[in-house]
N, C-alpha and C. Protein backbone atom coordinates (compact mmCIF):
# COMPACT_ATOMS: atom_id res chain seq x y z
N UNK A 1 81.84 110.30 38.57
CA UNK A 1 82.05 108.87 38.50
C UNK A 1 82.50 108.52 37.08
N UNK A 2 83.25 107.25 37.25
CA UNK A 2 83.59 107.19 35.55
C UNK A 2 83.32 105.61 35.51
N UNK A 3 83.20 104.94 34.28
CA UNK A 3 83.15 104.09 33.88
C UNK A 3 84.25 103.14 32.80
N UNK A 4 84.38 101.96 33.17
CA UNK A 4 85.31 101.55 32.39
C UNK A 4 84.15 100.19 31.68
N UNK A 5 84.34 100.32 30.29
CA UNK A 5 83.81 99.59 29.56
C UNK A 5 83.76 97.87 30.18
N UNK A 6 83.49 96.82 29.78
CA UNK A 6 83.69 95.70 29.96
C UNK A 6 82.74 95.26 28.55
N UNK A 7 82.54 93.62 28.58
CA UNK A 7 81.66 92.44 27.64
C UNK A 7 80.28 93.55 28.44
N UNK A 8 78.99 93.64 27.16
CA UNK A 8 77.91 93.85 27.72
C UNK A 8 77.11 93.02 28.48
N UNK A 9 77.21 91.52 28.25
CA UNK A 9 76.73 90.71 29.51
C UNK A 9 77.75 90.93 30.65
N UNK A 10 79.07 91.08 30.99
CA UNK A 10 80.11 90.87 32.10
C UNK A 10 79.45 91.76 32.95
N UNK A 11 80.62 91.56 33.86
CA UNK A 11 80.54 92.56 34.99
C UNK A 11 81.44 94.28 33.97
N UNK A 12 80.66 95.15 35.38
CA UNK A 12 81.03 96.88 34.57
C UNK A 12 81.99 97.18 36.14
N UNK A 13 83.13 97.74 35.69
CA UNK A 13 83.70 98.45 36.89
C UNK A 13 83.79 100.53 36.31
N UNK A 14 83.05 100.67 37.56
CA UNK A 14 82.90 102.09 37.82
C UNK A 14 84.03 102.86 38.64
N UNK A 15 84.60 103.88 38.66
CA UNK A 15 84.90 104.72 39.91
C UNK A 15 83.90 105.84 40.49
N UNK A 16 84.03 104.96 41.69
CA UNK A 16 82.81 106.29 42.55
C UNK A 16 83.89 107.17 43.38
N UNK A 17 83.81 108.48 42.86
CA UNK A 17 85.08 109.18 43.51
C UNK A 17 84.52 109.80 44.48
N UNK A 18 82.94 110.08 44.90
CA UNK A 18 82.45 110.36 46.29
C UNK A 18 82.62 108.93 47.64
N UNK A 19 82.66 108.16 46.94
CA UNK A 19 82.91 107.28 48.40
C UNK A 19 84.32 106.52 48.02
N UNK A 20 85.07 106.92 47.21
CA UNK A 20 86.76 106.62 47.19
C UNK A 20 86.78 105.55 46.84
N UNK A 21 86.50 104.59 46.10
CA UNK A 21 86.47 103.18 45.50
C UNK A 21 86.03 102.72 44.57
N UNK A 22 86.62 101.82 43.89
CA UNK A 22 85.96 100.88 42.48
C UNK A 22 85.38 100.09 42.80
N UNK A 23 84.04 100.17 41.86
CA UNK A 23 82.84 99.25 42.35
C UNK A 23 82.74 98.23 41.24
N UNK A 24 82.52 97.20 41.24
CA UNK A 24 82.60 96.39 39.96
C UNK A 24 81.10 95.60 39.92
N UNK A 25 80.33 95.73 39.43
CA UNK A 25 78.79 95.68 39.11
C UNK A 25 78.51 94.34 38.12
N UNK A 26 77.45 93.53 38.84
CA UNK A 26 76.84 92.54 37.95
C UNK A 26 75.67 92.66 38.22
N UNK A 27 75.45 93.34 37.35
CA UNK A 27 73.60 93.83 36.74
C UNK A 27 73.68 95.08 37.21
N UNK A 28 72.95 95.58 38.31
CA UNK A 28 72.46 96.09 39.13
C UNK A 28 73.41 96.40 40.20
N UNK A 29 73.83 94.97 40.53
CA UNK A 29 74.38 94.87 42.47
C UNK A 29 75.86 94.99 41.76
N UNK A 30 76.57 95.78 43.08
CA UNK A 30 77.75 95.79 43.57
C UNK A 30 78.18 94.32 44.58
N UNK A 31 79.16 94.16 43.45
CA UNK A 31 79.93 92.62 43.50
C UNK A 31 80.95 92.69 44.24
N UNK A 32 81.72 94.15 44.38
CA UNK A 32 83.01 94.17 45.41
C UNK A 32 83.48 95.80 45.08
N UNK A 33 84.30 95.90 45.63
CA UNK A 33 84.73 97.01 45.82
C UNK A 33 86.30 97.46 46.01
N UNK A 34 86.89 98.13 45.56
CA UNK A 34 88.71 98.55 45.89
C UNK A 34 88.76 99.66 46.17
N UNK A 35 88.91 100.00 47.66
CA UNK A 35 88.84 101.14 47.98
C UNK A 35 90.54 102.00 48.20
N UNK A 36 90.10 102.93 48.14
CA UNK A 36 91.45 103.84 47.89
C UNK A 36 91.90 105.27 48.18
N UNK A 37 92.26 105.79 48.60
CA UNK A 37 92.73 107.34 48.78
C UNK A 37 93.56 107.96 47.81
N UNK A 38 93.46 109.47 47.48
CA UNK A 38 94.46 109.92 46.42
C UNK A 38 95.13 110.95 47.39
N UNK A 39 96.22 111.27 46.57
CA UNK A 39 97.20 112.57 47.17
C UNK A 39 97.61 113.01 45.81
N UNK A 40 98.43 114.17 46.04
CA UNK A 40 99.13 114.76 44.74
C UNK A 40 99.56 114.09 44.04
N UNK A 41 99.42 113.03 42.43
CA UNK A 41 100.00 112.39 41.50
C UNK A 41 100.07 110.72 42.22
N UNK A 42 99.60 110.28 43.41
CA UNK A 42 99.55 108.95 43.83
C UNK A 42 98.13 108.48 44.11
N UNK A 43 97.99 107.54 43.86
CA UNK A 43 96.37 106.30 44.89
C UNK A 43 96.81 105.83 45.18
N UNK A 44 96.71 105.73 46.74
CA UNK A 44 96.75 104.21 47.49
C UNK A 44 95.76 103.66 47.58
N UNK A 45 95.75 102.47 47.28
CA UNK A 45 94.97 101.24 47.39
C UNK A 45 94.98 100.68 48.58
N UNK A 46 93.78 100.57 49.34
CA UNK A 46 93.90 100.11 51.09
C UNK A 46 93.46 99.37 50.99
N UNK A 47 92.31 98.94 50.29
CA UNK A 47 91.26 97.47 50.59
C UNK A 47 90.45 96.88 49.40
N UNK A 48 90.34 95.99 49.50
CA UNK A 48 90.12 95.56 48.09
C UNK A 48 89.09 93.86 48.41
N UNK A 49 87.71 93.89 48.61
CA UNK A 49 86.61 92.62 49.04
C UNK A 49 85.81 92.40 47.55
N UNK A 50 85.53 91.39 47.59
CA UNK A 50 84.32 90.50 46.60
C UNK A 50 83.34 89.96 47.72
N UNK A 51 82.30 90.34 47.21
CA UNK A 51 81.18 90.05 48.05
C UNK A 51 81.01 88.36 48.13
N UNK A 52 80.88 87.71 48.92
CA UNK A 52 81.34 86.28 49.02
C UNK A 52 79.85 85.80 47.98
N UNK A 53 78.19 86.49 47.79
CA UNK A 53 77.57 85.79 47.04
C UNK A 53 78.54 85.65 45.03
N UNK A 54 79.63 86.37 45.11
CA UNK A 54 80.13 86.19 43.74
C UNK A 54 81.56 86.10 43.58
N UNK A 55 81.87 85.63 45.07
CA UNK A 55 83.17 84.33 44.97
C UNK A 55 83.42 83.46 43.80
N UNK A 56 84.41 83.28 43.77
CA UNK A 56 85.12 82.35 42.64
C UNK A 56 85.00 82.62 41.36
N UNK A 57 84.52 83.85 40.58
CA UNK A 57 84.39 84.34 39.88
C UNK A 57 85.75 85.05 38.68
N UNK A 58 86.39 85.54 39.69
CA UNK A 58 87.62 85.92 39.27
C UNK A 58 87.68 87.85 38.63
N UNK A 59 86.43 88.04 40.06
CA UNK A 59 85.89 89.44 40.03
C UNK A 59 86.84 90.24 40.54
N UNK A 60 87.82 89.60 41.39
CA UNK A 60 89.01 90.45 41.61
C UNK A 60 89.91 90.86 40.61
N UNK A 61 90.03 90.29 40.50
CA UNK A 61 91.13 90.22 38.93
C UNK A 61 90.30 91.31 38.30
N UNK A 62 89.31 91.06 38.04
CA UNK A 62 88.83 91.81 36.69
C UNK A 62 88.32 93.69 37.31
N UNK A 63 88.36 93.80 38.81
CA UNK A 63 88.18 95.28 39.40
C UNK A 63 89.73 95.56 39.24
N UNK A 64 90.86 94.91 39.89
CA UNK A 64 92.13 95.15 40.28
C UNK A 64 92.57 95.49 38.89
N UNK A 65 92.31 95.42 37.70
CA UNK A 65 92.73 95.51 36.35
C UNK A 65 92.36 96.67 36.09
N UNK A 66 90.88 96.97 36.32
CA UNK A 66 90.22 98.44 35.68
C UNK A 66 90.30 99.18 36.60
N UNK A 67 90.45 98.96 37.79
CA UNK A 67 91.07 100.00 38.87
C UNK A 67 92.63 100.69 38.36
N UNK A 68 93.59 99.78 38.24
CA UNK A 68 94.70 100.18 37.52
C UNK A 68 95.33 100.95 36.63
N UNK A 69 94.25 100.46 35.54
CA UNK A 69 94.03 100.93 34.09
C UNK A 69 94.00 102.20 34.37
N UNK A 70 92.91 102.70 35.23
CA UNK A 70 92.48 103.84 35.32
C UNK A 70 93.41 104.78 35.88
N UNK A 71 94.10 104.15 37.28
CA UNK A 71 94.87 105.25 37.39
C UNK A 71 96.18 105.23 36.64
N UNK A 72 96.46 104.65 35.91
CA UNK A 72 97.65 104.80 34.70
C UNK A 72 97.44 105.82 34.08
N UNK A 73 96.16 105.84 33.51
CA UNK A 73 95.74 106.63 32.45
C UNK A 73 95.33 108.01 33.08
N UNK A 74 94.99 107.88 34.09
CA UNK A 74 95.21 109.24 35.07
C UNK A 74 96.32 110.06 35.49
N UNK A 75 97.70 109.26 34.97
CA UNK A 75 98.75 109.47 35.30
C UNK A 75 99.35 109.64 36.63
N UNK A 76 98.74 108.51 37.69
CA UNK A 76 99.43 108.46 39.00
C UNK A 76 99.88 107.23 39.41
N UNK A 77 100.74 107.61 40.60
CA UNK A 77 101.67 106.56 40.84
C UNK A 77 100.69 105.63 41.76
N UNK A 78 100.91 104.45 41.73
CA UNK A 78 100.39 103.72 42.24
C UNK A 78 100.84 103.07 43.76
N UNK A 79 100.69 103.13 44.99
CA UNK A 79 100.22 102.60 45.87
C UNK A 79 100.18 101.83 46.64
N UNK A 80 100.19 100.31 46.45
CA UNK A 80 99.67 99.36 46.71
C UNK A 80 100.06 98.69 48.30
N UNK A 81 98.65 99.12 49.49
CA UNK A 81 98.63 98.83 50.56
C UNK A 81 97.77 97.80 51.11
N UNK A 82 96.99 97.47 49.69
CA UNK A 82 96.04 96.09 50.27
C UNK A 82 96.90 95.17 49.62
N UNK A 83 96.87 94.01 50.22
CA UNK A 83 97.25 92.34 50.17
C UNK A 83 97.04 92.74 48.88
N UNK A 84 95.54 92.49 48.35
CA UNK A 84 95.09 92.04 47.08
C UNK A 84 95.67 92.45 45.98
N UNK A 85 95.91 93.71 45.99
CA UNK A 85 96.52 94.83 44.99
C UNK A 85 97.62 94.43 44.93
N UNK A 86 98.41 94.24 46.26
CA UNK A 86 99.88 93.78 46.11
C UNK A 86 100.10 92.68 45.05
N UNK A 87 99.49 91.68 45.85
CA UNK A 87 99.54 90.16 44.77
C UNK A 87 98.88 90.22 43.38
N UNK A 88 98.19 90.72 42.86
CA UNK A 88 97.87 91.05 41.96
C UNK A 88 99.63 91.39 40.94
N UNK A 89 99.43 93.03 41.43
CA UNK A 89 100.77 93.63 40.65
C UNK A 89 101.94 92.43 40.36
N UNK A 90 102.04 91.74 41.81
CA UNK A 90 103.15 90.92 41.70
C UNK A 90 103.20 90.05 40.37
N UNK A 91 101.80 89.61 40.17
CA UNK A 91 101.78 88.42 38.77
C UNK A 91 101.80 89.45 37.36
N UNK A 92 101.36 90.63 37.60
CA UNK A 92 101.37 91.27 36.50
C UNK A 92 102.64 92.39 36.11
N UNK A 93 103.28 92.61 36.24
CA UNK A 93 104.64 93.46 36.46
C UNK A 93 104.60 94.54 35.03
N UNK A 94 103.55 94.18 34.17
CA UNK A 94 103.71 95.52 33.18
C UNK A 94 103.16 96.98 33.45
N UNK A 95 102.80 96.66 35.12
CA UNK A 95 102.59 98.22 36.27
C UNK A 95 103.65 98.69 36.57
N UNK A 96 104.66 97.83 36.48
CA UNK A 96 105.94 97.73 37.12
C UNK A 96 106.47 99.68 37.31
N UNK A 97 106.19 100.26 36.38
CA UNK A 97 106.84 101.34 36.20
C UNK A 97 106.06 102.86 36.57
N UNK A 98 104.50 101.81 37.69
CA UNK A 98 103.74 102.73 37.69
C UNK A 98 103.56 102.72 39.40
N UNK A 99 104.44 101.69 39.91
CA UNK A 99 104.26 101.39 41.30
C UNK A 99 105.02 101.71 42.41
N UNK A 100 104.66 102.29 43.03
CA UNK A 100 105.93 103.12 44.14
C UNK A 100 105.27 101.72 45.62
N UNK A 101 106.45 101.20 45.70
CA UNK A 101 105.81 100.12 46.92
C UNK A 101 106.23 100.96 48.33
N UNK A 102 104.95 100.53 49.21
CA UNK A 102 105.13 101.38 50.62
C UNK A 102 105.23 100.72 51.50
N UNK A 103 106.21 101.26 52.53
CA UNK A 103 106.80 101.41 53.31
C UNK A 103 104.99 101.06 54.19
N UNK A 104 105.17 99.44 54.81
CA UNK A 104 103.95 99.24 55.75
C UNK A 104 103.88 100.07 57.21
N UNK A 105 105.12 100.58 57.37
CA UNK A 105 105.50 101.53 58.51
C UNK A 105 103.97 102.55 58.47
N UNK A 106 104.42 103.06 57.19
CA UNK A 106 103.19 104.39 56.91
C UNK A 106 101.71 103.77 56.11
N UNK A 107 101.28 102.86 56.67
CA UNK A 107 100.17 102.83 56.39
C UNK A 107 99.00 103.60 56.73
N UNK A 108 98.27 104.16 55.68
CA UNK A 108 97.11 104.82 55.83
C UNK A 108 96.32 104.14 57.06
N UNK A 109 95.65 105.89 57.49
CA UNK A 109 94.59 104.63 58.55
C UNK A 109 93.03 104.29 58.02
């Protein structure tokens, strides 16, 4: 599992690479989750929820960022088969060069 720093009061986003997803943590509890599959040099990103008790928060944003981060710095191509991830990238485009967009034909199951 790895950890990506955050504010020590904020929320902490983790990768749990036994159950395939970024968990993004306030305190204790798991606040949401971006789940994902890898292959040779790619993650796809399939699903991506905020637990509705920590709605409106803007906890997406802040997993969909350190989820990213991470696989940049992992050096793989990115993915993006959930809504969330999609729209996300869309506002942020300095992924731009890290994103292979898929073909919804071949969506993971």
């Amino acid at each position: 599992m790895s950890t990506s720093s955050t504010p020590e009061d904020g929320p902490q986003v983790v990768r749990n690479d036994e159950r395939h997803e970024y968990e993004i943590l306030v305190g204790e509890r798991v606040a949401g989750i971006a789940g994902y599959r890898e292959e040779p040099g790619r993650i796809l990103f399939t699903h991506t929820e905020i637990d509705p008790d920590f709605g409106g928060r803007g906890l997406g944003s802040v997993l969909a960022a350190a989820a990213l981060d991470d696989a940049v710095e992992r050096g793989l191509t990115i993915v993006p088969y959930c809504p969330f991830i999609q729209a996300y990238l869309r506002k942020h485009p300095d992924f731009s060069g890290e994103v292979s967009w898929p073909d919804e034909a071949s969506r993971p199951e």
